[in-house]
Protein backbone atom coordinates (compact mmCIF):
# COMPACT_ATOMS: atom_id res chain seq x y z
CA UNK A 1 83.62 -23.75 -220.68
CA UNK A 2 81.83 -24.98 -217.22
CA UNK A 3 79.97 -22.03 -215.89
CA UNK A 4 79.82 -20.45 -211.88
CA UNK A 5 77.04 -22.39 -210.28
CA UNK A 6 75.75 -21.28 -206.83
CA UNK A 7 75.73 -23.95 -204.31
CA UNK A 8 74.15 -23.88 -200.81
CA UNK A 9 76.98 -25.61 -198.83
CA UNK A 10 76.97 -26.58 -195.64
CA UNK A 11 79.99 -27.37 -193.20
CA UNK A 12 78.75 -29.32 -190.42
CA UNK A 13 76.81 -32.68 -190.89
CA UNK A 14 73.76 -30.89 -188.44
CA UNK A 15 72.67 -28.86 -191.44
CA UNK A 16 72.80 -25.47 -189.22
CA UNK A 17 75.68 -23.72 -191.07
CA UNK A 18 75.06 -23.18 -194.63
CA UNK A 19 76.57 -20.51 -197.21
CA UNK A 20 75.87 -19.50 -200.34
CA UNK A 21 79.09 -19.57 -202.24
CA UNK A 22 79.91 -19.44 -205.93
CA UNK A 23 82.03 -22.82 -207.66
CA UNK A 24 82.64 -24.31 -210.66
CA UNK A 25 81.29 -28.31 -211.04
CA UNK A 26 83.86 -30.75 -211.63
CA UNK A 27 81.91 -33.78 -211.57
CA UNK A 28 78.26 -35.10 -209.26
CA UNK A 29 80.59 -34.92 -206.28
CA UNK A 30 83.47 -32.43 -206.58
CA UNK A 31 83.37 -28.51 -207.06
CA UNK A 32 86.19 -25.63 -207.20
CA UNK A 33 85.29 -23.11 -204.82
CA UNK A 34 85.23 -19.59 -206.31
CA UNK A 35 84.95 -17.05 -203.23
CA UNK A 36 85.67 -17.14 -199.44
CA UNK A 37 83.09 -18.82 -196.95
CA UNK A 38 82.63 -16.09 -194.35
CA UNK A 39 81.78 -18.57 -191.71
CA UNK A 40 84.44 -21.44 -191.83
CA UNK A 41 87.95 -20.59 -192.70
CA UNK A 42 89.68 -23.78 -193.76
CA UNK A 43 88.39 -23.82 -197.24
CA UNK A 44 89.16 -20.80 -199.44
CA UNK A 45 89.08 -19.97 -203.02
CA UNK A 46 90.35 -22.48 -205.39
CA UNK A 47 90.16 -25.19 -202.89
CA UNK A 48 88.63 -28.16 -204.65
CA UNK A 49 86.19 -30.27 -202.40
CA UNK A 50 84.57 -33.40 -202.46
CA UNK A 51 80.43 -32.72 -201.73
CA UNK A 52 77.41 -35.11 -200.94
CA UNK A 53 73.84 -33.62 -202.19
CA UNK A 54 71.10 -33.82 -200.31
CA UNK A 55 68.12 -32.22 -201.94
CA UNK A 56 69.24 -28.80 -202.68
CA UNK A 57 71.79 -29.11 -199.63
CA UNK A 58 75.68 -29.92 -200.52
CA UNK A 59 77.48 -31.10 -197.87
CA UNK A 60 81.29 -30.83 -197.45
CA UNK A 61 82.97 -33.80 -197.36
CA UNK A 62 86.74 -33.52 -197.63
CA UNK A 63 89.00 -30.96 -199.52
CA UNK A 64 90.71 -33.11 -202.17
CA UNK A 65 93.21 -29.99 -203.23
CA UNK A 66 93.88 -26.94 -201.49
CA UNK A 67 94.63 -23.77 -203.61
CA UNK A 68 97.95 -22.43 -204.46
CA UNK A 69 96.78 -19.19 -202.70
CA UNK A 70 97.33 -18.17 -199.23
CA UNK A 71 93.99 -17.00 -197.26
CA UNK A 72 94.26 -14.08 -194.74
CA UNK A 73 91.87 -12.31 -193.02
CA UNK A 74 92.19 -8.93 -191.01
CA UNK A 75 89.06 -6.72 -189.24
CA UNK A 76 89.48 -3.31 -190.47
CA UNK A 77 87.34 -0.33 -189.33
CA UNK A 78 85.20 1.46 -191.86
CA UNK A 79 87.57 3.87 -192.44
CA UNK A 80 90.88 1.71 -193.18
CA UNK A 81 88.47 -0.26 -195.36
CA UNK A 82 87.79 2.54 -197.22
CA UNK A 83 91.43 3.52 -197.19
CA UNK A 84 93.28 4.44 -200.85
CA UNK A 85 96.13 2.15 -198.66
CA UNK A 86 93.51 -0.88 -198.65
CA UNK A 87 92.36 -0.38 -202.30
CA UNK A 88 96.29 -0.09 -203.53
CA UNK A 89 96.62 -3.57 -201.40
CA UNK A 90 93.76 -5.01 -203.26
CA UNK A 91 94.53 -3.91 -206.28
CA UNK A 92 98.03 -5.33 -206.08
CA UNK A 93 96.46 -9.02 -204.93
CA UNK A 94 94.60 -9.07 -207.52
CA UNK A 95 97.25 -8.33 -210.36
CA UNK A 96 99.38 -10.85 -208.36
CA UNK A 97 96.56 -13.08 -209.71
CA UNK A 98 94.91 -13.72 -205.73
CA UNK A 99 91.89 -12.17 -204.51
CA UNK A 100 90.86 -9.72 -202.54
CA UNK A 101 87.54 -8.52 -201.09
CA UNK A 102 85.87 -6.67 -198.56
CA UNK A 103 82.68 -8.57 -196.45
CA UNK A 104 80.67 -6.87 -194.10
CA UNK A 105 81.99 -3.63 -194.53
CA UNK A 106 85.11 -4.24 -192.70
CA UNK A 107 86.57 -8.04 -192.71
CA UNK A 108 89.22 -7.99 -195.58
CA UNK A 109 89.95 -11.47 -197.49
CA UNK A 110 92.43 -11.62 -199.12
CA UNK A 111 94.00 -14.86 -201.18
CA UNK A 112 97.81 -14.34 -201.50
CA UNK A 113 100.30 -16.02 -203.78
CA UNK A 114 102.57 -17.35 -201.55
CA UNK A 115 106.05 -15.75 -203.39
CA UNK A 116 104.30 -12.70 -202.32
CA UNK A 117 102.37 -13.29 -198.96
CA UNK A 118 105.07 -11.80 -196.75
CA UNK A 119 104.99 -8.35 -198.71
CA UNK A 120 101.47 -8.18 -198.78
CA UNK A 121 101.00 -9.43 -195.19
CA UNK A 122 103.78 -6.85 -193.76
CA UNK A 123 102.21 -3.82 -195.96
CA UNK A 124 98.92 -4.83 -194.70
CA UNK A 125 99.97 -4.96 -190.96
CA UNK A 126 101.62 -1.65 -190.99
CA UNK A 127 98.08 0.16 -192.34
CA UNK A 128 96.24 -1.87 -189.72
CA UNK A 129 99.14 -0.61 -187.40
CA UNK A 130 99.06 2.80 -187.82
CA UNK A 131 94.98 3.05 -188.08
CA UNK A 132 94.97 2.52 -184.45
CA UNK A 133 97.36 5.32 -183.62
């Protein structure tokens, strides 16, 4: 069994914005990514990309397959992030076999099956909703 490598990938070819994300190594020039970058949203979780290494530098090339997940982001204050509501959400991603996390303190991720985005999305909405009332 491969194991999680850490790679320092970057997502413009100027070198200025790189992550730290977690993947698994398919071959020299293809990983599966295992978490969210924060900083550029059209690769997600379980997107497998195609990489160039340059010293200890991988730069994204192309995605080659795009997860079977949904990604969705929402900005939540502290409190709604701390919310039983949010965790219940989370928790229910997450036996739905997506992924769910909170960054920053307040930006939730979350990677949906798509049979159940539109419950998930609409449940989510409504707490975000109502937080502001």
């Amino acid at each position: 069994m491969k194991e999680i490598e850490q790679f320092h990938l970057c997502f413009d070819q100027d070198g200025r914005e790189i992550e730290v994300l977690d993947g698994l190594r398919i071959d020299a020039e293809t990983i599966r990514i295992e978490e969210n970058p924060i900083f550029y949203d059209r690769v997600s979780y379980g997107d497998v990309i195609r990489i160039r290494r340059d010293k200890d530098i991988f730069y994204y090339i192309e995605t080659i397959k795009k997860s079977e997940l949904v990604r969705h982001a929402r900005l939540l204050t502290q409190e709604t992030s701390q919310s039983r509501e949010i965790e219940s959400i989370m928790n229910r991603v997450v036996r739905y076999d997506g992924r769910a996390e909170i960054v920053f303190g307040g930006i939730l991720i979350v990677n949906i099956p798509r049979e159940h985005e539109e419950e998930i999305l609409q449940e989510l909405n409504e707490i975000v909703m109502n937080a502001k009332e």
